[in-house]
Protein backbone atom coordinates (compact mmCIF):
# COMPACT_ATOMS: atom_id res chain seq x y z
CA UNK A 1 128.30 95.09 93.77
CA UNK A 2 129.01 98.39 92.81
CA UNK A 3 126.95 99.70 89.84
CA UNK A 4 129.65 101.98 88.85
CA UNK A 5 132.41 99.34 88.35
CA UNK A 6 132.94 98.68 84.34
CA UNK A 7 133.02 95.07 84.07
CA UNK A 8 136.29 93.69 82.14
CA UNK A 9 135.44 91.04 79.27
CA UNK A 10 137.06 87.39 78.58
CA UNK A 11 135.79 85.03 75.15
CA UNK A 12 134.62 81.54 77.04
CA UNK A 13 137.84 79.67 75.54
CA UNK A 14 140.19 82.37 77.35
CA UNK A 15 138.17 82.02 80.70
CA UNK A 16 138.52 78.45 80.43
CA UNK A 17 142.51 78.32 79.84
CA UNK A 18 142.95 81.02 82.42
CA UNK A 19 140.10 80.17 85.15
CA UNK A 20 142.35 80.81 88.24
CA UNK A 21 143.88 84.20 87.26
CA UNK A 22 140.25 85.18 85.93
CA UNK A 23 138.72 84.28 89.41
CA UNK A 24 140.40 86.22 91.43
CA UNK A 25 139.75 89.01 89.17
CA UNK A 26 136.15 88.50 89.36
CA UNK A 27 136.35 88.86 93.01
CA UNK A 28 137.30 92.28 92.77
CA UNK A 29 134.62 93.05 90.16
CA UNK A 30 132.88 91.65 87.50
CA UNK A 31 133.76 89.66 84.98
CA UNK A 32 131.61 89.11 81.21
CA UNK A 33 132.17 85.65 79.69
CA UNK A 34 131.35 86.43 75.60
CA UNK A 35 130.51 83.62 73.26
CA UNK A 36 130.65 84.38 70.01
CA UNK A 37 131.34 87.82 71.17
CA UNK A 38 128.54 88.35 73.10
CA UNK A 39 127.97 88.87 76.57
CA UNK A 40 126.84 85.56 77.77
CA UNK A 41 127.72 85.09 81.52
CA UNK A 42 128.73 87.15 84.33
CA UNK A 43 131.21 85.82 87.72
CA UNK A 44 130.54 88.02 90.82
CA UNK A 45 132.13 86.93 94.01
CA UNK A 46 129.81 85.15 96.45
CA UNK A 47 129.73 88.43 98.40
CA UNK A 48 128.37 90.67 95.78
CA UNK A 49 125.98 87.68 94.76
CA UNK A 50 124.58 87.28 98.52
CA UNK A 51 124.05 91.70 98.72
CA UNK A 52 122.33 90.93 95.57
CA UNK A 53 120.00 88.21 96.40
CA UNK A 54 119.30 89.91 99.73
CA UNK A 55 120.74 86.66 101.51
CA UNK A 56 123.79 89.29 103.08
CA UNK A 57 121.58 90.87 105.31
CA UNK A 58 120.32 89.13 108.39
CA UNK A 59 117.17 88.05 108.83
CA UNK A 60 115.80 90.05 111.39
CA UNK A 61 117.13 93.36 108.99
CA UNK A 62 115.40 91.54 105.92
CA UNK A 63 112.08 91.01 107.68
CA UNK A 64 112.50 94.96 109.42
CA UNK A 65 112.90 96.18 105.66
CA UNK A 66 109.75 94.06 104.57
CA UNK A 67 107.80 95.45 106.84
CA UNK A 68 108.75 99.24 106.93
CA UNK A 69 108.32 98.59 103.05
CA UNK A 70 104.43 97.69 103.43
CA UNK A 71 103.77 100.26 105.50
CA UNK A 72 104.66 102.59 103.19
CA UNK A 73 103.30 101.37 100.49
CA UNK A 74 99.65 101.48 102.80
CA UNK A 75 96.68 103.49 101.66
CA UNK A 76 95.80 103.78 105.38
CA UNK A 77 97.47 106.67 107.32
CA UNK A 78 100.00 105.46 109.91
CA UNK A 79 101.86 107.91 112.23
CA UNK A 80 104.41 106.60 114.60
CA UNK A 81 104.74 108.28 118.26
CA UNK A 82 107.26 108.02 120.51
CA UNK A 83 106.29 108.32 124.65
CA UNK A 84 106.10 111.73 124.83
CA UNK A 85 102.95 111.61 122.02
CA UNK A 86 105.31 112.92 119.46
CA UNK A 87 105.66 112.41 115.97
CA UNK A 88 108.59 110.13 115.42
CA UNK A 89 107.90 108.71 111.77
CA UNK A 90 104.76 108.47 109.34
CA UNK A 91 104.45 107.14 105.71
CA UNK A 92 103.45 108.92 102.50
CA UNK A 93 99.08 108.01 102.84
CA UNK A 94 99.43 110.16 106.30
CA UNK A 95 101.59 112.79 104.34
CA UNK A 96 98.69 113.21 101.81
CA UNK A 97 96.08 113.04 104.41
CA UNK A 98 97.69 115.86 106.78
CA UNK A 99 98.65 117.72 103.57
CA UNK A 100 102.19 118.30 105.18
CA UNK A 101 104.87 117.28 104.39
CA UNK A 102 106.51 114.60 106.69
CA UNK A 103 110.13 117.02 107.30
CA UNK A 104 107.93 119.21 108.85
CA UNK A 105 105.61 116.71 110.75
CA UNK A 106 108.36 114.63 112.53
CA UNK A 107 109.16 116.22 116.07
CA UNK A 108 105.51 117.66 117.02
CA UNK A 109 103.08 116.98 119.15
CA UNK A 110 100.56 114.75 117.50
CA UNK A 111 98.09 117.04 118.89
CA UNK A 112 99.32 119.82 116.87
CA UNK A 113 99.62 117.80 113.51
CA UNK A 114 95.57 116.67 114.47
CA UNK A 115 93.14 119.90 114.55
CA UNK A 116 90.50 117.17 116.13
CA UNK A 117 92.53 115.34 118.35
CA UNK A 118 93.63 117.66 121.60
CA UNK A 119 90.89 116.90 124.66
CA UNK A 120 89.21 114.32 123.10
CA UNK A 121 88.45 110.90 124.49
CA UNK A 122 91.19 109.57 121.65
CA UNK A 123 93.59 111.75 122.87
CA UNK A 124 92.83 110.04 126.54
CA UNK A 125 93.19 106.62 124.66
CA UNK A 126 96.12 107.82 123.16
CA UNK A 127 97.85 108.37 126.28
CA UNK A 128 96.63 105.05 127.95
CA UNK A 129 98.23 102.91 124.94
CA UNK A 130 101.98 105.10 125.36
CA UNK A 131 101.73 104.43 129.51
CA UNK A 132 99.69 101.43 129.58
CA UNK A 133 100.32 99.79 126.26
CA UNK A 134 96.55 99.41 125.95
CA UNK A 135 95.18 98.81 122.40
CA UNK A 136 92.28 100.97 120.90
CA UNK A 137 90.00 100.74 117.75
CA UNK A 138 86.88 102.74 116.86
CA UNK A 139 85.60 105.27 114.78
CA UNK A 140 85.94 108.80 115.63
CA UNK A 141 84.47 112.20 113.46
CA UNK A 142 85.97 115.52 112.87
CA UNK A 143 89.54 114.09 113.84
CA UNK A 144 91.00 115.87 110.04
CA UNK A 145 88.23 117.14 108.16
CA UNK A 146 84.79 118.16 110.32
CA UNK A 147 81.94 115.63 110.25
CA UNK A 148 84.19 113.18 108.63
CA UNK A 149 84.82 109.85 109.76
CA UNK A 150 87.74 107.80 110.53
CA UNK A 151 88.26 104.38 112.01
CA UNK A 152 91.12 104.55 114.48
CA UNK A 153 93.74 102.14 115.54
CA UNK A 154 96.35 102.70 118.05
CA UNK A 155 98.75 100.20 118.15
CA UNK A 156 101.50 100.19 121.43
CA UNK A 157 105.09 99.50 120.16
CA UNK A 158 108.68 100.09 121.36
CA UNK A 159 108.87 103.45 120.26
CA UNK A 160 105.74 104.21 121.94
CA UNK A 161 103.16 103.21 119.73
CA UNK A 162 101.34 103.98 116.20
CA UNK A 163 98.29 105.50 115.04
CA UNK A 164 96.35 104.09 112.01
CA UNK A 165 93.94 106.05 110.13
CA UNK A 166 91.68 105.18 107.66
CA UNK A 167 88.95 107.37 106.07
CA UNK A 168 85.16 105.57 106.31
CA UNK A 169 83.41 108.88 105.58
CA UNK A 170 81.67 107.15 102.18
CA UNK A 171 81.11 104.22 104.10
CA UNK A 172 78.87 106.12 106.52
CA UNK A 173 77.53 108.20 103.82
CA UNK A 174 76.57 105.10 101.91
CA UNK A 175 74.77 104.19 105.47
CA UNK A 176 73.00 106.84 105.25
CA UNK A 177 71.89 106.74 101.61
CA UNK A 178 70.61 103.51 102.55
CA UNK A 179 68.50 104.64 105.46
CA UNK A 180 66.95 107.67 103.33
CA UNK A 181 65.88 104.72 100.42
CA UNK A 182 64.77 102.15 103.10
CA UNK A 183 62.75 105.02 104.92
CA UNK A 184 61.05 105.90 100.97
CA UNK A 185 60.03 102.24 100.91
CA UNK A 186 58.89 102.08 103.94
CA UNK A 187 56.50 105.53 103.04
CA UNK A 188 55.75 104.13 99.65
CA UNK A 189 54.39 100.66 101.39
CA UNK A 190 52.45 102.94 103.84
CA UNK A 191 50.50 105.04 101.48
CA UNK A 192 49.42 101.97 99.58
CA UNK A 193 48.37 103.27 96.14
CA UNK A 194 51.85 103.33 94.55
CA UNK A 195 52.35 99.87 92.82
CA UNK A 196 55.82 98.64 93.00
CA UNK A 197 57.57 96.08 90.88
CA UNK A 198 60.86 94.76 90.56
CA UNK A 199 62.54 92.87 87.65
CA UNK A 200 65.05 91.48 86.09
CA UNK A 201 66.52 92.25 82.79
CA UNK A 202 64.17 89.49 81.10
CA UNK A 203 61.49 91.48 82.23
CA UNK A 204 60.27 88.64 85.14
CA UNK A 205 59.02 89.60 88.25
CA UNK A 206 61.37 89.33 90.80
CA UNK A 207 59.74 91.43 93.87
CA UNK A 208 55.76 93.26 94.13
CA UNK A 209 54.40 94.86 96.82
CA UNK A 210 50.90 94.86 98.26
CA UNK A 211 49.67 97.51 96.33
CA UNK A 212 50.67 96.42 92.79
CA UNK A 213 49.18 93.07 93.43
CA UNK A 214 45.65 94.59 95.15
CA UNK A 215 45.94 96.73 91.62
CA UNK A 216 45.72 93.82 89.58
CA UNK A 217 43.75 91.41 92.24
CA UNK A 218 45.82 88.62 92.65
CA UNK A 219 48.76 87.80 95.51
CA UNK A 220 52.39 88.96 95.35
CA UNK A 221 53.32 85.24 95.19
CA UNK A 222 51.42 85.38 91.75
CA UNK A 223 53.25 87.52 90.11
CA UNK A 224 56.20 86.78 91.20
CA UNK A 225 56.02 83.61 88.34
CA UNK A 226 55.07 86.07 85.45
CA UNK A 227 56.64 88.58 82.92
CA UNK A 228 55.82 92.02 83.59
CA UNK A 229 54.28 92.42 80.12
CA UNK A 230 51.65 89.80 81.15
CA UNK A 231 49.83 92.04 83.22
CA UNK A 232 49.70 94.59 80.25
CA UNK A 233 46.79 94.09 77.03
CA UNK A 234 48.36 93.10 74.01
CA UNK A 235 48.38 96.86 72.58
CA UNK A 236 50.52 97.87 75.27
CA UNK A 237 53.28 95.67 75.64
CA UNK A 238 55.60 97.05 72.31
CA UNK A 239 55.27 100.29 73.83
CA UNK A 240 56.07 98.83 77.09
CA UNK A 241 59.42 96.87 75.77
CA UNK A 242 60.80 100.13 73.71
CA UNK A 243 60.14 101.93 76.71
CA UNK A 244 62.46 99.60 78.63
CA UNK A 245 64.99 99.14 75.71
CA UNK A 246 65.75 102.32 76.24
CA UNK A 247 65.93 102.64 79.46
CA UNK A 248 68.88 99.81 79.47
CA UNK A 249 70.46 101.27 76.66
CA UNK A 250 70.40 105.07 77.94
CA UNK A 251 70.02 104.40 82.03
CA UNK A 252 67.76 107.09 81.49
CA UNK A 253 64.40 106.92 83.71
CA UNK A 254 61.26 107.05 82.09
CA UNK A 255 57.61 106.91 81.63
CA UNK A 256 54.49 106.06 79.87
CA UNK A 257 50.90 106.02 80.31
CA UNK A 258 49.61 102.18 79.66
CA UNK A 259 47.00 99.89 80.88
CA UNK A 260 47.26 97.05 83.71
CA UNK A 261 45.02 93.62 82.96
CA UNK A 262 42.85 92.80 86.17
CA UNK A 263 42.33 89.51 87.44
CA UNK A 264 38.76 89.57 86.25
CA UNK A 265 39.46 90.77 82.61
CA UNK A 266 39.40 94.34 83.03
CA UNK A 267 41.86 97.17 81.55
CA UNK A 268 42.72 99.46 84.17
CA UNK A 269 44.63 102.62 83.00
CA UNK A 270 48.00 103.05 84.76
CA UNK A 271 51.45 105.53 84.78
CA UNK A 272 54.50 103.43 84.74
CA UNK A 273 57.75 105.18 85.91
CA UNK A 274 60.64 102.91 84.81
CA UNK A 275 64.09 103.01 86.35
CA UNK A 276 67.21 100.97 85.75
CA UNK A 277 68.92 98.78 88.74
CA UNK A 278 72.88 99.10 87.72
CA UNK A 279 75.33 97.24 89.53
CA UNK A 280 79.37 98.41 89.42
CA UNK A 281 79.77 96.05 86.27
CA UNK A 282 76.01 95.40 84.62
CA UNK A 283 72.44 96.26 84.27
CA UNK A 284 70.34 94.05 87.46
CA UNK A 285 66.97 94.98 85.77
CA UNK A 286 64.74 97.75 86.40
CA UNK A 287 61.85 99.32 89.17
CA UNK A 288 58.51 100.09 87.91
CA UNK A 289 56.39 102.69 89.76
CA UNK A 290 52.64 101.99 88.96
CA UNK A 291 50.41 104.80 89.28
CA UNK A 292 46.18 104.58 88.59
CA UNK A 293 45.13 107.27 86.50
């Protein structure tokens, strides 16, 4: 149906006396039943109806349109080559990724669109999947920005084949993040006079390490039952709990000098270094550094 057409009007009682004359009408364009003077109903012919339902198109062209429609809606760069490793489409994430615009993308060499990409073992993958229609995936750095990562899928297809890009340079930095935190633990645990504790936001021992417990002369399973402020004398625990108040409230890290309760009854004076465990949505409790003065 034609947007442009200017529907005629007919009151319900008029349709109804002149149905016939008013179809065939309506199958030239549309036609408003009021009631009451409003517009109530409008009669299409089954033509316009199936364009506008979708149901005029055949399947195969519904299901084409479906998918070309996903793909550009993808946050993952796609770039379709034909056989001769030239750019024959590519959809808006690849666009923003190349910072060109696709006019002047479409016809290259995909070599030329990719700084990273001519004589590289890709590029030899590349040419595999166009003669051999042999799939790749893997992860491949420096192929748009240098030192940054992208997983890689080439995908063979009539045209020749497709490219998929998408960026997992934060995922490896993450990685690495990790490593550099595992690889403190691991010194912390090494040195053995830096106490560790983690717990949760009721202040209960979740996690110690060998040196926090050999501080306070019991076993790591031991504490792991107890409140954190049960290893501290009664004069030091308000101190403690506004201390980690406001480290929820602020995520600010902090510290305070305090005293740790030994096994055997004695007060041994101690630097705690408080620090807040955030997840994406909450607070997960904090890690306390314990340090003997």
């Amino acid at each position: 149906m034609d947007p442009r057409q200017e529907p005629q009007r007919v009151s319900a009682a008029e349709f109804i006396r002149g149905f016939g004359s008013w179809r065939m009408q309506a199958s030239r364009k549309p036609l408003v039943v009021t009631h009451h003077g409003k517009d109530a109903h409008v009669l299409i012919s089954l033509a316009d109806y199936r364009r506008l339902d979708g149901r005029g198109e055949a399947p195969a062209d519904r299901l084409a349109a479906s998918q070309a429609a996903i793909v550009e809606s993808l946050r993952d760069a796609v770039i379709f080559v034909d056989r001769s490793a030239r750019i024959a489409a590519l959809n808006p994430a690849a666009s923003d990724r190349l910072e060109t615009p696709a006019s002047a993308l479409v016809g290259r060499e995909l070599a030329e669109a990719l700084p990273g990409f001519a004589g590289t073992m890709l590029h030899a993958h590349l040419l595999r999947m166009l003669h051999h229609r042999e799939r790749f995936s893997g992860e491949v750095p420096g192929l748009i920005e240098p030192r940054r990562w992208m997983q890689v899928d080439l995908v063979p297809l009539a045209i020749g084949g497709a490219m998929v890009l998408r960026d997992t340079g934060d995922s490896w930095a993450a990685l690495a993040e990790q490593d550099a935190y595992r690889a403190l633990a691991d010194a912390v645990e090494i040195d053995g006079r830096l106490g560790v504790a983690r717990i949760s936001v009721r202040e209960r021992i979740e996690a110690a390490n060998p040196a926090l417990a050999a501080l306070v002369g019991t076993d790591e399973a031991a504490l792991r039952r107890v409140r954190f402020t049960a290893l501290l004398p009664l004069g030091a625990r308000q101190a403690f709990g506004e201390a980690l108040e406001t480290l929820f409230r602020t995520g600010t890290p902090t510290r305070l000098d305090s005293e740790l309760v030994t096994r055997d009854g004695d007060t041994l004076p101690v630097r705690l270094a408080l620090v807040e465990r955030r997840s994406a949505y909450a607070s997960d409790g904090a890690v306390i550094l314990v340090t003997k003065l």
